[in-house]
Protein backbone atom coordinates (compact mmCIF):
# COMPACT_ATOMS: atom_id res chain seq x y z
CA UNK A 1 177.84 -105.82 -5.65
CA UNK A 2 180.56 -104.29 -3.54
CA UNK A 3 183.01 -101.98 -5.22
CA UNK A 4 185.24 -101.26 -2.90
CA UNK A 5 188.77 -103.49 -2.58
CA UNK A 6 188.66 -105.88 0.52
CA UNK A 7 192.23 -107.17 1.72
CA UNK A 8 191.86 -111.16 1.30
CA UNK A 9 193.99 -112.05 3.92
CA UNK A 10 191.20 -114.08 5.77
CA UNK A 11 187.68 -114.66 5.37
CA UNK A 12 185.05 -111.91 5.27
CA UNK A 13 182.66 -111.69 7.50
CA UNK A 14 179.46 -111.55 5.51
CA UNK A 15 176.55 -108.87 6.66
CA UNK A 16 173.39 -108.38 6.01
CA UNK A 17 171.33 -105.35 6.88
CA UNK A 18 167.10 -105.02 7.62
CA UNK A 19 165.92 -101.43 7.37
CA UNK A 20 169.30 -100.78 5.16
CA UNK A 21 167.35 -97.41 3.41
CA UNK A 22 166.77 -95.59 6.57
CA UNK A 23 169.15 -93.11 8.08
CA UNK A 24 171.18 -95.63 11.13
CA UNK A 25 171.10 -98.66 8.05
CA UNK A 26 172.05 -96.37 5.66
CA UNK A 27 175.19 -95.54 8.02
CA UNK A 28 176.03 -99.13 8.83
CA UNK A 29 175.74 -99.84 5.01
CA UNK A 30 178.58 -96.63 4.24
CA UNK A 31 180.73 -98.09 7.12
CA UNK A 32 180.66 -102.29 6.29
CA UNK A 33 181.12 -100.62 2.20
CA UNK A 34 184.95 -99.51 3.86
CA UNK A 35 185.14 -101.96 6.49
CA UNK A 36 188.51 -103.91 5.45
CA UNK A 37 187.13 -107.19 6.90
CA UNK A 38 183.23 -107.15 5.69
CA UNK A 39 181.40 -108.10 2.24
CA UNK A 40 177.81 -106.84 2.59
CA UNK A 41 175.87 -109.76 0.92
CA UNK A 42 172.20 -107.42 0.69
CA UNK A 43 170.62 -104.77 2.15
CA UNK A 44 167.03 -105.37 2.82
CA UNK A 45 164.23 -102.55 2.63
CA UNK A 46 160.58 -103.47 2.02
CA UNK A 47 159.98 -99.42 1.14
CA UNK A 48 163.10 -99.42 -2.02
CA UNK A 49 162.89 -103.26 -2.54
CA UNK A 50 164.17 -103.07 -6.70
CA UNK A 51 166.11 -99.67 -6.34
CA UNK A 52 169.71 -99.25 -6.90
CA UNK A 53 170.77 -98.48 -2.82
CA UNK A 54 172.43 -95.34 -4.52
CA UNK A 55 168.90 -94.04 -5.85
CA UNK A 56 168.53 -93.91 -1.83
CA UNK A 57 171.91 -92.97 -0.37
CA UNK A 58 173.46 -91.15 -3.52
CA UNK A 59 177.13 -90.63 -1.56
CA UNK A 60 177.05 -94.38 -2.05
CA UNK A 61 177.65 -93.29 -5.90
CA UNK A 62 180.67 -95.15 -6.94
CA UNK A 63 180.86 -97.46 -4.13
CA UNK A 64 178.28 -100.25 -4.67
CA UNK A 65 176.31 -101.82 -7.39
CA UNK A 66 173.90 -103.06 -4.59
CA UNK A 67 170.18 -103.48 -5.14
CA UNK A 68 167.84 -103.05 -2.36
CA UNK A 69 166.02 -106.28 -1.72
CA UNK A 70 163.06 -107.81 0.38
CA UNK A 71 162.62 -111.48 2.06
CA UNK A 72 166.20 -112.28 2.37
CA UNK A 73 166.96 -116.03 3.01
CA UNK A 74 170.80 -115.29 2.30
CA UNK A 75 173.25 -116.94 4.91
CA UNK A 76 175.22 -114.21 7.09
CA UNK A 77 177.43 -114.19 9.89
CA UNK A 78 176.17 -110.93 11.29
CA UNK A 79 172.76 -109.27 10.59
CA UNK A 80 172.14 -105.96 11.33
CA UNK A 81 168.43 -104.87 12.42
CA UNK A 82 167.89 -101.24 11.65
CA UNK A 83 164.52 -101.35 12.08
CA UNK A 84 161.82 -99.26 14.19
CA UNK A 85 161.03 -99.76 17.34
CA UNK A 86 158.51 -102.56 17.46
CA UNK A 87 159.34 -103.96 14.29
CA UNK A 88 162.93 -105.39 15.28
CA UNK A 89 161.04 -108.00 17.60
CA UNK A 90 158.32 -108.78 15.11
CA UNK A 91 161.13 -109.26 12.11
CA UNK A 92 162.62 -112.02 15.00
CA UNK A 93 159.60 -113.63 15.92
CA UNK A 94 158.86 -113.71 11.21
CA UNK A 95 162.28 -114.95 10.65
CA UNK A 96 163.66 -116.83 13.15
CA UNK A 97 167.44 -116.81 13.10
CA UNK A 98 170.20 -119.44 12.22
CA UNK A 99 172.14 -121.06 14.37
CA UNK A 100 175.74 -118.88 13.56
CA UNK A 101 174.28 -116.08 12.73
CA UNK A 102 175.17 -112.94 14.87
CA UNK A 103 172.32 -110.47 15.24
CA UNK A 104 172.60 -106.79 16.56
CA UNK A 105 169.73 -105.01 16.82
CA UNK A 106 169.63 -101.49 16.70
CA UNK A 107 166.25 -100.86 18.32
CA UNK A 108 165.05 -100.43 21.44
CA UNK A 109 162.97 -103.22 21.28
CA UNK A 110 165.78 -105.90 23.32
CA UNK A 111 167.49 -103.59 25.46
CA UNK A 112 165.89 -103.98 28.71
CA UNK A 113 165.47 -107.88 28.82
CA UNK A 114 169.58 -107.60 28.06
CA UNK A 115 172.37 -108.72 30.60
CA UNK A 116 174.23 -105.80 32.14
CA UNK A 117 176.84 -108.29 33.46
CA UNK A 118 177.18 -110.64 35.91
CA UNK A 119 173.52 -110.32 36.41
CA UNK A 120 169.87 -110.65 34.62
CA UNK A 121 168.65 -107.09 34.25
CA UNK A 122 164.95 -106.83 35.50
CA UNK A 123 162.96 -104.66 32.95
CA UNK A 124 160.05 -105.45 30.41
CA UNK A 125 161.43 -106.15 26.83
CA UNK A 126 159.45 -106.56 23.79
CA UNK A 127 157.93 -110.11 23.57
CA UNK A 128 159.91 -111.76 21.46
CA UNK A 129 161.71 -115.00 21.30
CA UNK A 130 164.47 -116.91 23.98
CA UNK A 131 167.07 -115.28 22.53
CA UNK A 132 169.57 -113.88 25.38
CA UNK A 133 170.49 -110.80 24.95
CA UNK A 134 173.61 -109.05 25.80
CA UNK A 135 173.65 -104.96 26.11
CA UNK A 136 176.21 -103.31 23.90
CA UNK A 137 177.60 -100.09 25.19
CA UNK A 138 181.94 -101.60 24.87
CA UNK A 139 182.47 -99.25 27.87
CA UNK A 140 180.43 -101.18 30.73
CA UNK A 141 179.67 -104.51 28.97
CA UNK A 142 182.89 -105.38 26.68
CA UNK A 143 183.64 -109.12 27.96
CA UNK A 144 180.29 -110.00 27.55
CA UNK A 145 179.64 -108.42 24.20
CA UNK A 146 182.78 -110.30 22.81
CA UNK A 147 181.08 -113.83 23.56
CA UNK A 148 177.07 -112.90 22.93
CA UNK A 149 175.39 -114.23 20.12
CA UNK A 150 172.78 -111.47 20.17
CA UNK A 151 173.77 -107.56 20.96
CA UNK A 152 170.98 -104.90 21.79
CA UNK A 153 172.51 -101.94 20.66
CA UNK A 154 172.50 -98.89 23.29
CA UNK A 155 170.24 -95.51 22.34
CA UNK A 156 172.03 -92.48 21.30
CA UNK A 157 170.65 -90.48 24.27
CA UNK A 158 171.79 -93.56 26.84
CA UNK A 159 175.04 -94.04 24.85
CA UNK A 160 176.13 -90.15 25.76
CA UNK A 161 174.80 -89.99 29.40
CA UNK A 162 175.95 -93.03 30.28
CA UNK A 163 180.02 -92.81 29.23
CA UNK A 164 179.10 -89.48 31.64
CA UNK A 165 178.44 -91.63 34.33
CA UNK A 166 179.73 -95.00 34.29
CA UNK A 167 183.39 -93.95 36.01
CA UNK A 168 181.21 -92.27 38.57
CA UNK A 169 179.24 -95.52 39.28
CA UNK A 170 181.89 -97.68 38.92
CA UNK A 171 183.60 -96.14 42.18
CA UNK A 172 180.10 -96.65 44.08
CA UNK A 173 180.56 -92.46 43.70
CA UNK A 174 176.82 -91.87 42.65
CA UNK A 175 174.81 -90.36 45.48
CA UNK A 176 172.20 -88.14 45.29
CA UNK A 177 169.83 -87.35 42.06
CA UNK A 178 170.99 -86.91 38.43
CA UNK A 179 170.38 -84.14 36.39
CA UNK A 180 170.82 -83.83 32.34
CA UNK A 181 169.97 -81.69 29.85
CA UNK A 182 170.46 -83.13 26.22
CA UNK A 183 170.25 -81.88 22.84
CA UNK A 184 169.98 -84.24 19.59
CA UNK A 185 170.52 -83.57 15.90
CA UNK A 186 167.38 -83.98 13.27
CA UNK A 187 168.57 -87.47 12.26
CA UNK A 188 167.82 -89.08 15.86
CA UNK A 189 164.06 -88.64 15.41
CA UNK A 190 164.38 -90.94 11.99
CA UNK A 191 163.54 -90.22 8.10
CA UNK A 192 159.31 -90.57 8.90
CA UNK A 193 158.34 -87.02 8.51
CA UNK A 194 156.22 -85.30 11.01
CA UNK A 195 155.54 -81.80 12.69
CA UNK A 196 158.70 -81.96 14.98
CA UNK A 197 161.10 -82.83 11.81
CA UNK A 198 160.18 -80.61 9.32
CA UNK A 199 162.87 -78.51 8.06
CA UNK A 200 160.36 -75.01 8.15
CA UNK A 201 159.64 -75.44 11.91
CA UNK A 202 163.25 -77.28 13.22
CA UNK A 203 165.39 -74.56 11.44
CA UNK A 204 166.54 -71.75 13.74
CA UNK A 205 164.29 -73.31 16.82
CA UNK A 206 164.34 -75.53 20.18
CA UNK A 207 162.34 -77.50 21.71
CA UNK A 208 161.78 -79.76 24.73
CA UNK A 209 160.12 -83.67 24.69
CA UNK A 210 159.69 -86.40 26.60
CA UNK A 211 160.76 -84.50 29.90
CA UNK A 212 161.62 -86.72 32.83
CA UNK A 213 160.02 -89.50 30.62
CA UNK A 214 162.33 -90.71 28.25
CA UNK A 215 162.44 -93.90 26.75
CA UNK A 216 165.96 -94.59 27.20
CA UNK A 217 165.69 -93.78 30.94
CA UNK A 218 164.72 -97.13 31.37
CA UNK A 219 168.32 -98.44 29.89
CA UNK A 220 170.81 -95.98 31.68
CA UNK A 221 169.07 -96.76 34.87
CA UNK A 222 169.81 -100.79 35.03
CA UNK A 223 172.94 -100.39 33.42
CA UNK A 224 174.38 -97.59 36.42
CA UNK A 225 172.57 -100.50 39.07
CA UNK A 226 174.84 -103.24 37.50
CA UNK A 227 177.90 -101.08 38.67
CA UNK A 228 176.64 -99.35 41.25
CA UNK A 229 174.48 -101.75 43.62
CA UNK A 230 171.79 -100.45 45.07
CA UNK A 231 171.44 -96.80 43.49
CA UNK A 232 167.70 -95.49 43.61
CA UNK A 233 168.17 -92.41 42.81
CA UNK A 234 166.05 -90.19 40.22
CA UNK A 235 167.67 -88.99 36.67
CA UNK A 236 165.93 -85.69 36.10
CA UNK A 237 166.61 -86.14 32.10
CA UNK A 238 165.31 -83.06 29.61
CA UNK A 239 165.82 -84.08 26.14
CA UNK A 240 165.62 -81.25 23.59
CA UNK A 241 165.60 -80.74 20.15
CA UNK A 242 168.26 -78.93 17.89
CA UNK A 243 168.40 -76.87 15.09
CA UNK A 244 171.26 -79.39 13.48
CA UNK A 245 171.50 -82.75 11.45
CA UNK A 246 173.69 -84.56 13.57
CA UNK A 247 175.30 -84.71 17.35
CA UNK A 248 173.91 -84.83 20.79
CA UNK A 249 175.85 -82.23 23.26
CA UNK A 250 174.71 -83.65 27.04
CA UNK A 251 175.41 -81.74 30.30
CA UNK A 252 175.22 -84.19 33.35
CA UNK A 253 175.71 -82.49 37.01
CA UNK A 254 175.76 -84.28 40.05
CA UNK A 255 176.68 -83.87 43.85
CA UNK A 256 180.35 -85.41 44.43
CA UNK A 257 182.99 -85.26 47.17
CA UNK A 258 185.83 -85.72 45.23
CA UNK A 259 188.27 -83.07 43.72
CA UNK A 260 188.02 -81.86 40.32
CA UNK A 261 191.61 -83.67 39.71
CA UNK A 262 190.43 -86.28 41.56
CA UNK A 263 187.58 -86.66 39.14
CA UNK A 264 189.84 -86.23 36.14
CA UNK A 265 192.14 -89.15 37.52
CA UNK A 266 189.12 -91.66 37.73
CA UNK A 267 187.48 -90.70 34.14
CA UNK A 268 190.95 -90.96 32.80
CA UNK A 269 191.70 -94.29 34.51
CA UNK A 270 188.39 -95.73 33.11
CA UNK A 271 188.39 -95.33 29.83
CA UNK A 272 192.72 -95.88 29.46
CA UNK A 273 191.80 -98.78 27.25
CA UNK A 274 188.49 -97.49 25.34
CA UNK A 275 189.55 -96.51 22.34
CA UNK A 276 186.75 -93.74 21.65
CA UNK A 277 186.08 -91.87 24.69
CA UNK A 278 188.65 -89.05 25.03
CA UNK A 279 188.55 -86.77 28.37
CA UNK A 280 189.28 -82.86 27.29
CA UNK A 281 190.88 -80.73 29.85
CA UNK A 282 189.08 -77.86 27.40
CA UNK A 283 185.72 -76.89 26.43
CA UNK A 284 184.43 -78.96 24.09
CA UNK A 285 181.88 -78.47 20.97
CA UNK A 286 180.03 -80.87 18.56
CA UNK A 287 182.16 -80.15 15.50
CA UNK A 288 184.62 -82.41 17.08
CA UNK A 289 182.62 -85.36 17.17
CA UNK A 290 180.36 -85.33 14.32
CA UNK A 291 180.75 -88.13 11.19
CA UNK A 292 183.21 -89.91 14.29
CA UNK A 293 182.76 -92.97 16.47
CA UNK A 294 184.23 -90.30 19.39
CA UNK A 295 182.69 -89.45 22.93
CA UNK A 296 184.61 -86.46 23.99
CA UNK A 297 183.94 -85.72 27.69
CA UNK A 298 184.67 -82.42 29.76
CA UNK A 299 185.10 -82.30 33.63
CA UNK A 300 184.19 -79.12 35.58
CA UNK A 301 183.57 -79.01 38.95
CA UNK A 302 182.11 -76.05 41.26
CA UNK A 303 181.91 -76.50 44.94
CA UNK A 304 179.95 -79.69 45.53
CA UNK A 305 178.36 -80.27 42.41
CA UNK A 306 180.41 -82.18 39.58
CA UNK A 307 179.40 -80.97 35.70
CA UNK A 308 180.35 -83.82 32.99
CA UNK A 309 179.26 -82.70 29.17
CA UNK A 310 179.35 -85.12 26.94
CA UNK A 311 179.55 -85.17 22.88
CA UNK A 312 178.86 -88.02 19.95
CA UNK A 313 177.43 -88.66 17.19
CA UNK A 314 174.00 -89.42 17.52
CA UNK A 315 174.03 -91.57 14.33
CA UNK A 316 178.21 -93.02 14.69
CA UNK A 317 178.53 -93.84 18.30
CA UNK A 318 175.12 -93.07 19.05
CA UNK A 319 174.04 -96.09 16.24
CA UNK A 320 175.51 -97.46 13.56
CA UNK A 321 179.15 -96.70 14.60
CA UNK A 322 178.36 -98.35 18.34
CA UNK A 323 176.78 -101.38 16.40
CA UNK A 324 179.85 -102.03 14.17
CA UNK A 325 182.26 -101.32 17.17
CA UNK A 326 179.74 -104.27 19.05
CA UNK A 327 180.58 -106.35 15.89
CA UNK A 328 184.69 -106.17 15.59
CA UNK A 329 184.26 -107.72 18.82
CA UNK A 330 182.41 -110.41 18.46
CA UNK A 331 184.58 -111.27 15.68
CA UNK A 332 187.76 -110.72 17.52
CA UNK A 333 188.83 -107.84 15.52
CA UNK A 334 190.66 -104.32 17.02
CA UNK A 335 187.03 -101.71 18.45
CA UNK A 336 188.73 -99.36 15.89
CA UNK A 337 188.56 -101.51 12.80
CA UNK A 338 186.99 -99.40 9.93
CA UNK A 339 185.72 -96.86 12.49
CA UNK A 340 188.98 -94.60 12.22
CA UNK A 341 186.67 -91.52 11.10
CA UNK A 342 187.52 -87.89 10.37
CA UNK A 343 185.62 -84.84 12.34
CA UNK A 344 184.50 -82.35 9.78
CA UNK A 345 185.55 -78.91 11.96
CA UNK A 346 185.09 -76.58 9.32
């Protein structure tokens, strides 16, 4: 049972959540809870099935009686997959989905069989079903999203790099090779504990993984070829890993003609009608971004090279924030509907 007041003015959309006791479900569970326009009919987790969802999340104290379950046959208009990667495709493939029902899968598992636009994307997906999927970063792909049935939910490390790039692209102004350096929060490697998540060897250290090899390589590179015909390129990406919960802090440098104002103008111009990416004429830090749907972006350029850093929240509009931003769209509802979310600076 939800405690929280809805306004009755119209039907509530009714969610449902897979993987709700893991750290991105747990976050789309605290934001449909407040969302004015959602009930959350369950929240499914095969690991808590039986245990209050505040035994799990314990902020949630007050704010549901919910129960986590398992199996779900309940009716929904959206359904949120917050499930590992792998296991979003084989929940499809086990429980085929209704007709009206909405899906938006947090995983990696649909991104690269997704449409980037006008066009099919070529990339391997997961094996799945013939569901068409429709890639949901609002920024590049908002038309679309509004009218998909199913959304594949961008990666927190694509999600940041990519709102660093896409004005670039858009203006046909990539040219030359790509180079990031990205540092993630604790929560983006998920609750599992192992040898790179344990408190005792995180705390007070950094790390490199996955150099030039990321996963989500894969997803920033079709989506800057759907703007940007014909780019081939390299994206020299170095992911790290930080001594804090939550955030990724991205620096993306590039060769570019244009002037620093000139690059300002075009960001700005962009992203006039995206609610959540804000372009700072000052230096920027993750304390402004973190527990918000925000991407804060900072523009610095030195001689020929152009230096974009780039802020979220690796769980907000890295995840779950991203995911119900994707959903007040397809349900014709403002982007900042229930995602109006307050930085914690101090």
């Amino acid at each position: 049972m939800n405690k929280i007041k809805k306004m009755k003015m119209q039907p509530l959309i009714k969610a449902g959540i897979i993987g709700a006791a893991g750290y991105t479900g747990g976050e789309v569970l605290r934001l449909l809870l407040h969302h004015p326009s959602v009930e959350v009919l369950f929240a499914e987790s095969k690991s808590q099935a039986g245990k209050s969802v505040t035994a799990i999340h314990s902020d949630l104290i007050g704010d549901t009686e919910l129960t986590f379950t398992q199996d779900n046959k309940i009716f929904t208009d959206v359904l949120f997959l917050c499930l590992g990667h792998g296991e979003a495709a084989k929940y499809l493939i086990a429980n085929p989905p209704s007709s009206t029902t909405r899906i938006i899968d947090l995983s990696q598992d649909h991104r690269l069989g997704s449409n980037f636009g006008a066009e099919k994307a070529m990339g391997k997906a997961v094996e799945t079903t013939t569901l068409s999927w429709v890639y949901g970063l609002p920024e590049s792909n908002r038309e679309h999203i509004k009218t998909a049935r199913y959304i594949a939910n961008p990666g927190c490390f694509a999600t940041a790099i990519q709102l660093a790039l896409l004005p670039l692209a858009s203006q046909k102004h990539l040219s030359t090779d790509i180079h990031v350096s990205a540092t993630t929060g604790s929560t983006g490697a998920g609750q599992a504990l192992s040898a790179g998540t344990h408190f005792t060897w995180r705390n007070n250290n950094l790390s490199v993984y996955k150099a030039f090899e990321h996963q989500h390589l894969g997803e920033i590179m079709l989506n800057l070829t759907s703007l940007q015909k014909g780019f081939d390129k390299t994206i020299h990406f170095i992911p790290q890993r930080g001594s804090f919960t939550r955030g990724i802090l991205a620096t993306v440098y590039t060769t570019c003609s244009l002037k620093e104002e000139e690059v300002r103008s075009l960001y700005a111009d962009y992203f006039k009608n995206h609610p959540f990416v804000h372009i700072s004429a000052d230096g920027i830090d993750l304390k402004q971004v973190v527990n918000t749907n925000k991407c804060i972006l900072h523009i610095h350029k030195k001689g020929d090279q152009v230096l974009i850093t780039s802020i979220i929240d690796n769980l907000l509009k890295g995840a779950s924030g991203q995911a119900v931003q994707n959903m007040n769209l397809l349900f014709g509802l403002k982007e900042e509907t229930g995602l109006q979310l307050k930085a914690s600076v101090f």
